[in-house]
C-alpha atoms as a PDB file:
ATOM      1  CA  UNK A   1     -67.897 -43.872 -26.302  1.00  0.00           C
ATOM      2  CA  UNK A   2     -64.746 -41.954 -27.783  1.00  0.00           C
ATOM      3  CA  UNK A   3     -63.297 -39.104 -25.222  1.00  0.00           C
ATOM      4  CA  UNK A   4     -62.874 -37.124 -28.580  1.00  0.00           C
ATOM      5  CA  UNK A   5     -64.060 -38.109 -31.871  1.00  0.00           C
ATOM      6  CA  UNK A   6     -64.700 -37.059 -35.658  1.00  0.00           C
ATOM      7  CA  UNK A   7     -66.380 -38.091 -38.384  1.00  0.00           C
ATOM      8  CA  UNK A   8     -66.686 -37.659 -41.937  1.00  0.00           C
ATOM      9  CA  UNK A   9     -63.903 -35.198 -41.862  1.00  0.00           C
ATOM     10  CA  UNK A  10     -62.810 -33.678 -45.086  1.00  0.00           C
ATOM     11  CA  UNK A  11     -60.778 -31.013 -46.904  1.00  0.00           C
ATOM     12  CA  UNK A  12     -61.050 -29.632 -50.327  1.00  0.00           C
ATOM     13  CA  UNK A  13     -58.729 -26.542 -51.206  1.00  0.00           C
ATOM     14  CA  UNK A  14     -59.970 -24.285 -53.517  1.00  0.00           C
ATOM     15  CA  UNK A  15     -57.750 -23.585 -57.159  1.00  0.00           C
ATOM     16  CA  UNK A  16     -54.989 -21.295 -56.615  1.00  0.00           C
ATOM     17  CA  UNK A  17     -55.195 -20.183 -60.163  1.00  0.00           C
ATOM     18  CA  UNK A  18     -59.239 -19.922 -60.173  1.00  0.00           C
ATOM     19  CA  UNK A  19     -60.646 -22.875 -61.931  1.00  0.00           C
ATOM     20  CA  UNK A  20     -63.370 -24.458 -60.533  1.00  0.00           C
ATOM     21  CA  UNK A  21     -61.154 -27.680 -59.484  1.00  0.00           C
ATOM     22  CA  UNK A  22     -60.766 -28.363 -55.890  1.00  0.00           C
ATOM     23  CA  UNK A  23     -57.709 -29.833 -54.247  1.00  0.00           C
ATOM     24  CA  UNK A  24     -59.272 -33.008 -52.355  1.00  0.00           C
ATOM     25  CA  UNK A  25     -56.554 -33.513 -49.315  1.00  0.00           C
ATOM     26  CA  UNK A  26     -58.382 -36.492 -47.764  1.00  0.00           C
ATOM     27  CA  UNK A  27     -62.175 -37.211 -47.370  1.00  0.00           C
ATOM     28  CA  UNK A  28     -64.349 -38.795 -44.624  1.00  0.00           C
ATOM     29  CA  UNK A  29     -61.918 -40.166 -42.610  1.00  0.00           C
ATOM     30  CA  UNK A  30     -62.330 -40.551 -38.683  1.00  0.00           C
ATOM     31  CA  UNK A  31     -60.722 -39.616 -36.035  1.00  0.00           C
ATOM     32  CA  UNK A  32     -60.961 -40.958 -32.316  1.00  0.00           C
ATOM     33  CA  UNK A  33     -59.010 -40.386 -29.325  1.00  0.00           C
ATOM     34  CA  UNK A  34     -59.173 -41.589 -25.482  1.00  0.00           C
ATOM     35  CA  UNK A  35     -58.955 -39.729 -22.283  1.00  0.00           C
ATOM     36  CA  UNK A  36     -55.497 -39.459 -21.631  1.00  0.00           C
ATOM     37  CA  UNK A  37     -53.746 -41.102 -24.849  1.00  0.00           C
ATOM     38  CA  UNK A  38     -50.799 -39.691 -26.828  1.00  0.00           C
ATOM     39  CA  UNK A  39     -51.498 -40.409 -30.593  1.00  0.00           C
ATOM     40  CA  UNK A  40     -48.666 -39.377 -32.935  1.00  0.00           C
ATOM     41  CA  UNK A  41     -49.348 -38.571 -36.634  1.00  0.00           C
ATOM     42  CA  UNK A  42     -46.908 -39.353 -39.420  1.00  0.00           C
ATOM     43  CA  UNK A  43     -47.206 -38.763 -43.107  1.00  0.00           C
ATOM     44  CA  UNK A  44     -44.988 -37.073 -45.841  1.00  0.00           C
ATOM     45  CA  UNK A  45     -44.608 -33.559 -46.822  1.00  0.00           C
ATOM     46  CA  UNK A  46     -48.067 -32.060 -48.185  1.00  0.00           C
ATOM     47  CA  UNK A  47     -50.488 -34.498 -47.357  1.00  0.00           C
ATOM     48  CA  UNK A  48     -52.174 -32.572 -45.168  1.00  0.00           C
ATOM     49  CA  UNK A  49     -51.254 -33.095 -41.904  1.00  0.00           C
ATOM     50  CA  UNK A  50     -51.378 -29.470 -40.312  1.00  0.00           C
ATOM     51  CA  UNK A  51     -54.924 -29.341 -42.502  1.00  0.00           C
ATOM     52  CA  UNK A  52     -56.329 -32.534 -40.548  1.00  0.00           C
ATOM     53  CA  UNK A  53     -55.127 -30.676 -37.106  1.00  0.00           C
ATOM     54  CA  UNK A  54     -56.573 -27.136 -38.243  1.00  0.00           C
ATOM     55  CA  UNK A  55     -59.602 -28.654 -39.172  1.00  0.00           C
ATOM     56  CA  UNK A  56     -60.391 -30.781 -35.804  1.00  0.00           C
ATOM     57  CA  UNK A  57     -59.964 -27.266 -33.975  1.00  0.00           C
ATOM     58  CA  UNK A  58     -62.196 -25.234 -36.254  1.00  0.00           C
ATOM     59  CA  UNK A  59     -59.952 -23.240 -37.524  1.00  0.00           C
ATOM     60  CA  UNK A  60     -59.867 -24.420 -41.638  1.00  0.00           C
ATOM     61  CA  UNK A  61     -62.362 -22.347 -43.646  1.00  0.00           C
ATOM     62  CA  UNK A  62     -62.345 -25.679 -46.100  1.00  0.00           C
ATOM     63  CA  UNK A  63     -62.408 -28.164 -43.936  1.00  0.00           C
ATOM     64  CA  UNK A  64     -66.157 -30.238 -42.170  1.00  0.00           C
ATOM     65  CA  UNK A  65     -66.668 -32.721 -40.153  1.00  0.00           C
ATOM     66  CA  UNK A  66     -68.823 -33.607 -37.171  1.00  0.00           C
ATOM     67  CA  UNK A  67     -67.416 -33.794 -33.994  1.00  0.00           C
ATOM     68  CA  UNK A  68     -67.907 -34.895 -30.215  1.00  0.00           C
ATOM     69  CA  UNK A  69     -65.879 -34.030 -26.536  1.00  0.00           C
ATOM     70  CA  UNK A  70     -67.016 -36.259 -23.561  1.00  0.00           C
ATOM     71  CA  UNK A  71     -70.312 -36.668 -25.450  1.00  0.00           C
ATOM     72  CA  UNK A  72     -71.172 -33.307 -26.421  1.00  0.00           C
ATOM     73  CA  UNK A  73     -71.468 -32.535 -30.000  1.00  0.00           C
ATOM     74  CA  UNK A  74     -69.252 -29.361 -31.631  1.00  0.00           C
ATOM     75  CA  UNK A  75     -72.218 -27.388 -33.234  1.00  0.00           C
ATOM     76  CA  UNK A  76     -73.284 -27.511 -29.621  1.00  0.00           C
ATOM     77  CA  UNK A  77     -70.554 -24.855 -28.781  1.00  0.00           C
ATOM     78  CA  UNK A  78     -69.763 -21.932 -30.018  1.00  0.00           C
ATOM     79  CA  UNK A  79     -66.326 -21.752 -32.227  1.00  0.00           C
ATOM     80  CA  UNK A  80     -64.792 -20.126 -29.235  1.00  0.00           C
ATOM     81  CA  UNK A  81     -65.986 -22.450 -26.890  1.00  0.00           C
ATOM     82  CA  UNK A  82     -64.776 -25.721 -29.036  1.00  0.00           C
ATOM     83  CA  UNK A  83     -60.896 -24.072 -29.197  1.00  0.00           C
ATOM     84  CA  UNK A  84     -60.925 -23.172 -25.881  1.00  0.00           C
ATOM     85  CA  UNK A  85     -61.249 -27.082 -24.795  1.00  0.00           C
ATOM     86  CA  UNK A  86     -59.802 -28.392 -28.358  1.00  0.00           C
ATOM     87  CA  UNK A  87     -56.058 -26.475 -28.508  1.00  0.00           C
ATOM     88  CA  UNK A  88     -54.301 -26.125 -31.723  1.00  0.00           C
ATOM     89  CA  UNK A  89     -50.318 -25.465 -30.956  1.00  0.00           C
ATOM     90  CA  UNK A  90     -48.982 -24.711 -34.455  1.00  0.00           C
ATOM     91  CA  UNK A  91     -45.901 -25.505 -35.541  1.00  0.00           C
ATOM     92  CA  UNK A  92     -44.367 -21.942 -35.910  1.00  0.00           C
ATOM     93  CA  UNK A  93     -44.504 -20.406 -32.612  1.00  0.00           C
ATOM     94  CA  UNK A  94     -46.115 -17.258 -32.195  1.00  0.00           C
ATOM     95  CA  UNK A  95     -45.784 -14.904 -28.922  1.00  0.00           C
ATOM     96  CA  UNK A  96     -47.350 -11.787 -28.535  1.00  0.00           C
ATOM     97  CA  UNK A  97     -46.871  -9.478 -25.525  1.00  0.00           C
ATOM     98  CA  UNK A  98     -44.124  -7.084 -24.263  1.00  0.00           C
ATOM     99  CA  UNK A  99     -42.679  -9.684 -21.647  1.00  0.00           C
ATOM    100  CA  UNK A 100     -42.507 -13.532 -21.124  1.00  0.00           C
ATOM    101  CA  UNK A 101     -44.642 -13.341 -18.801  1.00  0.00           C
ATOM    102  CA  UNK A 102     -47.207 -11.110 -20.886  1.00  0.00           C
ATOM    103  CA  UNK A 103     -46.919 -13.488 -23.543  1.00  0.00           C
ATOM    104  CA  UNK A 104     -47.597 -16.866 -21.649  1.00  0.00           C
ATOM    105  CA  UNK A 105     -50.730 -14.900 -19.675  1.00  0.00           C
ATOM    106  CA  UNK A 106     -52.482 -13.489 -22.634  1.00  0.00           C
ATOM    107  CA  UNK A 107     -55.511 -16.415 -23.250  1.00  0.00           C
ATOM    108  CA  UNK A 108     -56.371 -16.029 -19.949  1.00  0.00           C
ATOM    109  CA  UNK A 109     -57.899 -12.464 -20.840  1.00  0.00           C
ATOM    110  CA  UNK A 110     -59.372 -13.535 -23.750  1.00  0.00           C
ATOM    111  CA  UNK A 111     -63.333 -13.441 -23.874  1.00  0.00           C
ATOM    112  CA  UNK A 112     -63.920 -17.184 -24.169  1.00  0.00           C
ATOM    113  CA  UNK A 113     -61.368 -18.269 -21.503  1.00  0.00           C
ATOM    114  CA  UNK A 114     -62.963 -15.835 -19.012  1.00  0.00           C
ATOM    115  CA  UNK A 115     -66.572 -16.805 -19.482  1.00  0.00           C
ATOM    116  CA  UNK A 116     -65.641 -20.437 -19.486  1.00  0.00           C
ATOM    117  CA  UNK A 117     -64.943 -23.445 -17.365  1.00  0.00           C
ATOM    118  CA  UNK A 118     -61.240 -22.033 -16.457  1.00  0.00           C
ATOM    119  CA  UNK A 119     -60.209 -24.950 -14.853  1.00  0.00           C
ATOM    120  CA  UNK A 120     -58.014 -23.348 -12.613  1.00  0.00           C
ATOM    121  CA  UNK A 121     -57.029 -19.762 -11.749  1.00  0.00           C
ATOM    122  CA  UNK A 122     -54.648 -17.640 -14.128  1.00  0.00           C
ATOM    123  CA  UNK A 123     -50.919 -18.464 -13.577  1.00  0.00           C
ATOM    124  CA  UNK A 124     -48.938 -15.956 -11.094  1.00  0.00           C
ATOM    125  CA  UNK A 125     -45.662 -14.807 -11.956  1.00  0.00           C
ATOM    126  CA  UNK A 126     -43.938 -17.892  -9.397  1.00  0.00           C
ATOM    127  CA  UNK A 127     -46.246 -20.451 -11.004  1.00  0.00           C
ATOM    128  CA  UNK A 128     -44.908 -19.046 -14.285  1.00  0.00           C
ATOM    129  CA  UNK A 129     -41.028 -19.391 -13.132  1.00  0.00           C
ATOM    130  CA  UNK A 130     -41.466 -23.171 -11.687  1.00  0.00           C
ATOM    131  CA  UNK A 131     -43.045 -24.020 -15.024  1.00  0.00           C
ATOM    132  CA  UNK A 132     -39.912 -22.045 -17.054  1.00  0.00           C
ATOM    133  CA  UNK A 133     -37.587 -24.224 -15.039  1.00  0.00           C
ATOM    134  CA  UNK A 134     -39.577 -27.216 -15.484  1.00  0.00           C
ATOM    135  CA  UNK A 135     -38.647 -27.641 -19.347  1.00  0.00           C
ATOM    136  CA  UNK A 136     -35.212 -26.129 -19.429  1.00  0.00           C
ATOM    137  CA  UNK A 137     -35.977 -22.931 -19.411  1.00  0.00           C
ATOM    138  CA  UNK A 138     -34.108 -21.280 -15.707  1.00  0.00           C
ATOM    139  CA  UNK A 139     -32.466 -18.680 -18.219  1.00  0.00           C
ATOM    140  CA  UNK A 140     -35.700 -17.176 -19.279  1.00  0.00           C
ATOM    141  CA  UNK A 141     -36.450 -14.090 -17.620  1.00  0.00           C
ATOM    142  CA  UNK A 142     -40.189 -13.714 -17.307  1.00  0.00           C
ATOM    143  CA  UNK A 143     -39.659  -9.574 -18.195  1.00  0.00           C
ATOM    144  CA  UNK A 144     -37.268 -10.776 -21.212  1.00  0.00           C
ATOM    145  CA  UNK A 145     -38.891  -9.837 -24.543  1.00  0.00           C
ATOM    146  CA  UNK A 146     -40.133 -12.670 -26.407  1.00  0.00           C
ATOM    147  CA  UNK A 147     -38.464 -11.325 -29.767  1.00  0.00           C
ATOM    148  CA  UNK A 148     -35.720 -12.298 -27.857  1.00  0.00           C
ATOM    149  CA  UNK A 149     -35.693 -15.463 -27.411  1.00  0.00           C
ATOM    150  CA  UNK A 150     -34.603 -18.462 -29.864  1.00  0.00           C
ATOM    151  CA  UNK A 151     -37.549 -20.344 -31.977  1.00  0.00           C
ATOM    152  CA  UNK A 152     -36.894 -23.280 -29.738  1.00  0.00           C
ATOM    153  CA  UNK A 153     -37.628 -21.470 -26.634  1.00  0.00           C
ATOM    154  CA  UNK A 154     -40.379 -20.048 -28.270  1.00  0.00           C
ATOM    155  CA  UNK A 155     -42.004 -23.183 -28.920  1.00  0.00           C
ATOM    156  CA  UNK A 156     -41.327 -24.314 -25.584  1.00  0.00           C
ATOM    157  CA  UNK A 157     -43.122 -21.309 -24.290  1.00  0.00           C
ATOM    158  CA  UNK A 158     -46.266 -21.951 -26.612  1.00  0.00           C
ATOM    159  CA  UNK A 159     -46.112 -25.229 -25.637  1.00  0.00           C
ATOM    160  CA  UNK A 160     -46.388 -24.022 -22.129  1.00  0.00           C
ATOM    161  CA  UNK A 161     -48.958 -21.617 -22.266  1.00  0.00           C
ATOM    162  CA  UNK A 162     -51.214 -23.850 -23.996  1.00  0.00           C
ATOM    163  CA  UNK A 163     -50.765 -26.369 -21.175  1.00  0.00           C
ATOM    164  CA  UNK A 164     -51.664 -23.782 -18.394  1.00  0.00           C
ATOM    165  CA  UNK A 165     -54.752 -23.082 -20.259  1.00  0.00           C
ATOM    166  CA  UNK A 166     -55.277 -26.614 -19.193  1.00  0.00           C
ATOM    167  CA  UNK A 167     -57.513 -28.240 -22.899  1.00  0.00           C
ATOM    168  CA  UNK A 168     -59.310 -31.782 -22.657  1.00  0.00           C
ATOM    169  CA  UNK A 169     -57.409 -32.021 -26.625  1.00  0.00           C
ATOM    170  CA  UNK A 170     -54.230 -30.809 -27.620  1.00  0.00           C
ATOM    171  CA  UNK A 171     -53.256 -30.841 -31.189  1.00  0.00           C
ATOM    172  CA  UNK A 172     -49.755 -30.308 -31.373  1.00  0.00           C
ATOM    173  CA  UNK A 173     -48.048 -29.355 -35.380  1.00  0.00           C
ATOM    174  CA  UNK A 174     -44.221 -30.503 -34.568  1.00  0.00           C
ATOM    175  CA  UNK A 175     -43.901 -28.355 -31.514  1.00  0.00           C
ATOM    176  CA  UNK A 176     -40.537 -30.114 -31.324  1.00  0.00           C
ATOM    177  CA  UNK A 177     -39.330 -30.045 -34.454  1.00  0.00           C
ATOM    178  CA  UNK A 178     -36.361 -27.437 -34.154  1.00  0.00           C
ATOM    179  CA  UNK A 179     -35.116 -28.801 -30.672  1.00  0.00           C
ATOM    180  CA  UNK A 180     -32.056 -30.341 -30.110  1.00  0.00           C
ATOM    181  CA  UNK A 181     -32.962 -34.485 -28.349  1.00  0.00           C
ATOM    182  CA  UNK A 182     -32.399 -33.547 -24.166  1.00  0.00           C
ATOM    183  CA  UNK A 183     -35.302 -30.386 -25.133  1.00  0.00           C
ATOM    184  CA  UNK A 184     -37.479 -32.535 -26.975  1.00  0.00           C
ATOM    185  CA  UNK A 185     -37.310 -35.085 -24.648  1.00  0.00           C
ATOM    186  CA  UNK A 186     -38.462 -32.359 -21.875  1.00  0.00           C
ATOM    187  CA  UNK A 187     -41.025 -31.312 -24.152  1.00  0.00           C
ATOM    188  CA  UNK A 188     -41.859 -35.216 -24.644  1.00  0.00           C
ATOM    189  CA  UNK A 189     -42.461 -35.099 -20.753  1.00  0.00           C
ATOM    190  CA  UNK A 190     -44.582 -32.451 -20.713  1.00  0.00           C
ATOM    191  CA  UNK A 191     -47.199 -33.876 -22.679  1.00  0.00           C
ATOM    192  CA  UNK A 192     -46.841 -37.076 -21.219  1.00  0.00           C
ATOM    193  CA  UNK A 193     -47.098 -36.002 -18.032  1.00  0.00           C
ATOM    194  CA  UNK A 194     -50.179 -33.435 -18.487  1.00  0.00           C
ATOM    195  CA  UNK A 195     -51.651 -36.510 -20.438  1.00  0.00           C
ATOM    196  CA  UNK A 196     -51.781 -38.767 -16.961  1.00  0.00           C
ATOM    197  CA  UNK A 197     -52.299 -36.080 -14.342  1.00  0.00           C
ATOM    198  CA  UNK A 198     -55.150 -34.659 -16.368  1.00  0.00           C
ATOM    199  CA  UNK A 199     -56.523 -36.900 -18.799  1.00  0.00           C
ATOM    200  CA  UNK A 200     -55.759 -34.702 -21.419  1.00  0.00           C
ATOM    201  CA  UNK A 201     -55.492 -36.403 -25.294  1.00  0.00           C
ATOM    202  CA  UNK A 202     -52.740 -35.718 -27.640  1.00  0.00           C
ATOM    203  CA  UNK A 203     -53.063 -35.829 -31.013  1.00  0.00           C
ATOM    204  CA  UNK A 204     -48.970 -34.594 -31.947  1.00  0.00           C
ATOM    205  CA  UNK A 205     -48.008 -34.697 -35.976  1.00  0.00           C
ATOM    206  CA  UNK A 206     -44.053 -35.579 -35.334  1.00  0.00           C
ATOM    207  CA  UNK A 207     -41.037 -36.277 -38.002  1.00  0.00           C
ATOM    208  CA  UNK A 208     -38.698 -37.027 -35.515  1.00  0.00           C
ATOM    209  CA  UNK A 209     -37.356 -40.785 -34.495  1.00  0.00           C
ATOM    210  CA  UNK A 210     -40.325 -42.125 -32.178  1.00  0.00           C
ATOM    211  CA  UNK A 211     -39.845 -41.526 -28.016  1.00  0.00           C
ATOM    212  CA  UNK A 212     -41.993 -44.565 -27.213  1.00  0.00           C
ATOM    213  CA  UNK A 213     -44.691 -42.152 -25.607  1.00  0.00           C
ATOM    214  CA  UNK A 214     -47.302 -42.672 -28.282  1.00  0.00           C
ATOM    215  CA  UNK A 215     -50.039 -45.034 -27.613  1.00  0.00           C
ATOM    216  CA  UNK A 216     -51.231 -45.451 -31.255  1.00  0.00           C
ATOM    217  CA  UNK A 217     -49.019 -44.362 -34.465  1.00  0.00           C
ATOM    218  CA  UNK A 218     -51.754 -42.879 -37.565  1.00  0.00           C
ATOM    219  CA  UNK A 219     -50.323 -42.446 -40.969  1.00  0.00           C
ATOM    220  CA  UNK A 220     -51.674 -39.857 -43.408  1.00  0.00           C
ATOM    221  CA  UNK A 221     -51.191 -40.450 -47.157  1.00  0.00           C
ATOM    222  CA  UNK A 222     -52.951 -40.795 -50.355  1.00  0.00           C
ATOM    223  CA  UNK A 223     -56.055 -39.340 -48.427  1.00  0.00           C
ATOM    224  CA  UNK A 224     -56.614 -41.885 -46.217  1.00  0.00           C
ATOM    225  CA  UNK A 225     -55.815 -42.290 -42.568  1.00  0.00           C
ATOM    226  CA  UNK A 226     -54.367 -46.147 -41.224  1.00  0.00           C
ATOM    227  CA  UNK A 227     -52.953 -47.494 -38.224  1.00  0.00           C
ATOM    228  CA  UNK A 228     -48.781 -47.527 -38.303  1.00  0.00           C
ATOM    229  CA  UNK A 229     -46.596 -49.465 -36.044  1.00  0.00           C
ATOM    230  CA  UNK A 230     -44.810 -47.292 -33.097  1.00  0.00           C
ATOM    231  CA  UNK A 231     -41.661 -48.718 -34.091  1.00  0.00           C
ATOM    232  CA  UNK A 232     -42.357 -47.429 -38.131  1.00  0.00           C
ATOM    233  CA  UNK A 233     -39.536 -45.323 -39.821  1.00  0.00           C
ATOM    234  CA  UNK A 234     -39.955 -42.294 -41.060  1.00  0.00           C
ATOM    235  CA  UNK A 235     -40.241 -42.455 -44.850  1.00  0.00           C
ATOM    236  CA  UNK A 236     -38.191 -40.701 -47.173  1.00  0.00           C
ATOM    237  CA  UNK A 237     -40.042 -37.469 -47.791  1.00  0.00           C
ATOM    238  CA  UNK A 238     -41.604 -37.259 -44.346  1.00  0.00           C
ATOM    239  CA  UNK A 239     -40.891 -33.745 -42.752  1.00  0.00           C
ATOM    240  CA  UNK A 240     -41.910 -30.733 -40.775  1.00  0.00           C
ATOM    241  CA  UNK A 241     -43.365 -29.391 -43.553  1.00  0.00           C
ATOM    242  CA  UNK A 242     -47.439 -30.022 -44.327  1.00  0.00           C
END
């Protein structure tokens, strides 16, 4: 049995210009990942990529499929519930909150976190700072305002935060795509290492040269999902743009 797995998922986007024609971006493909495995997903500009991760966390208003975690089926959960164990880390950082620190705590008061399985208490301000320093981040005052702060930091820090909240599935949309190689390769870490420790599977869409941490390689295109080869070069037209 698959740690995570979907089936039959699909995405049809509706006509911009209000004709009845839909947009089909791929349809009834599957998706399976193990306890602890890093699977990176390639595919050129528009193919959907972002749509396939959007629509494994429930968050794509055109987008089905039926789904499983350990076992248990999605429409088991609640929408809330799913997200909560199924993270989404878009690739556009987004930090609300005064402070750092405000910012990085903020889904731990959230409604679905707190009547949840928390796996773990919410971070204090030193568990904050060792995590900061952990990816690069020493300069990075926790009371600094997030506004203030480069878009590669801010990924960082999403990246980060959606860590602490500690998911069984993180689906990550190029969360290192505007870092320079020594960052990335921190970030790299990161998932790697939260991927051991706590069995936590990666699904990561990437454009960048592979970092050997991937276990499997999935190409998007045409629709359909296939196997790649780790070692596979990026295509012309591949990008950080879905």
């Amino acid at each position: 049995m698959d740690y995570f797995s979907a089936v039959g998922v699909s995405c049809a986007l509706p006509d911009p210009h209000g004709s009845d024609n839909l947009k089909v971006l791929f349809s009834d493909i599957s998706v399976s990942l193990g306890k602890g495995e890093i699977v990176d997903l390639l595919g050129p500009s528009g193919v959907g990529k972002s749509t396939l991760l959007t629509t494994l966390a429930m968050l794509n208003p055109y987008g089905s499929t039926a789904m499983s975690l350990q076992g248990k089926v999605c429409s088991a959960m609640t929408p809330e519930q799913w997200r909560r164990q199924v993270v989404y880390l878009p690739q556009r950082p987004t930090l609300v909150g005064e402070t750092v620190f405000d910012a990085i705590r903020l889904p731990f008061t959230f409604k679905a976190f707190r009547d949840g399985d928390k796996n773990g208490d919410i971070p204090s301000e030193e568990d904050v700072r060792t995590h900061l320093d952990g990816i690069g981040l020493k300069d990075v005052e926790l009371d600094r305002s997030p506004r203030a702060l480069s878009v590669g930091q801010q990924a960082r820090i999403c990246l980060l935060r959606s860590l602490l909240i500690r998911p069984k599935v993180l689906l990550s949309d190029e969360v290192d795509a505007g870092l320079d190689d020594a960052s990335a390769d921190c970030v790299g870490r990161m998932l790697q290492t939260h991927a051991q420790e706590n069995g936590m599977a990666v699904l990561r869409v990437r454009h960048r040269v592979s970092d050997g941490r991937a276990h499997r390689v999935l190409r998007l295109e045409f629709g359909a999902l296939t196997q790649a080869s780790d070692d596979t070069p990026m295509k012309r037209g591949d990008s950080d743009d879905d």
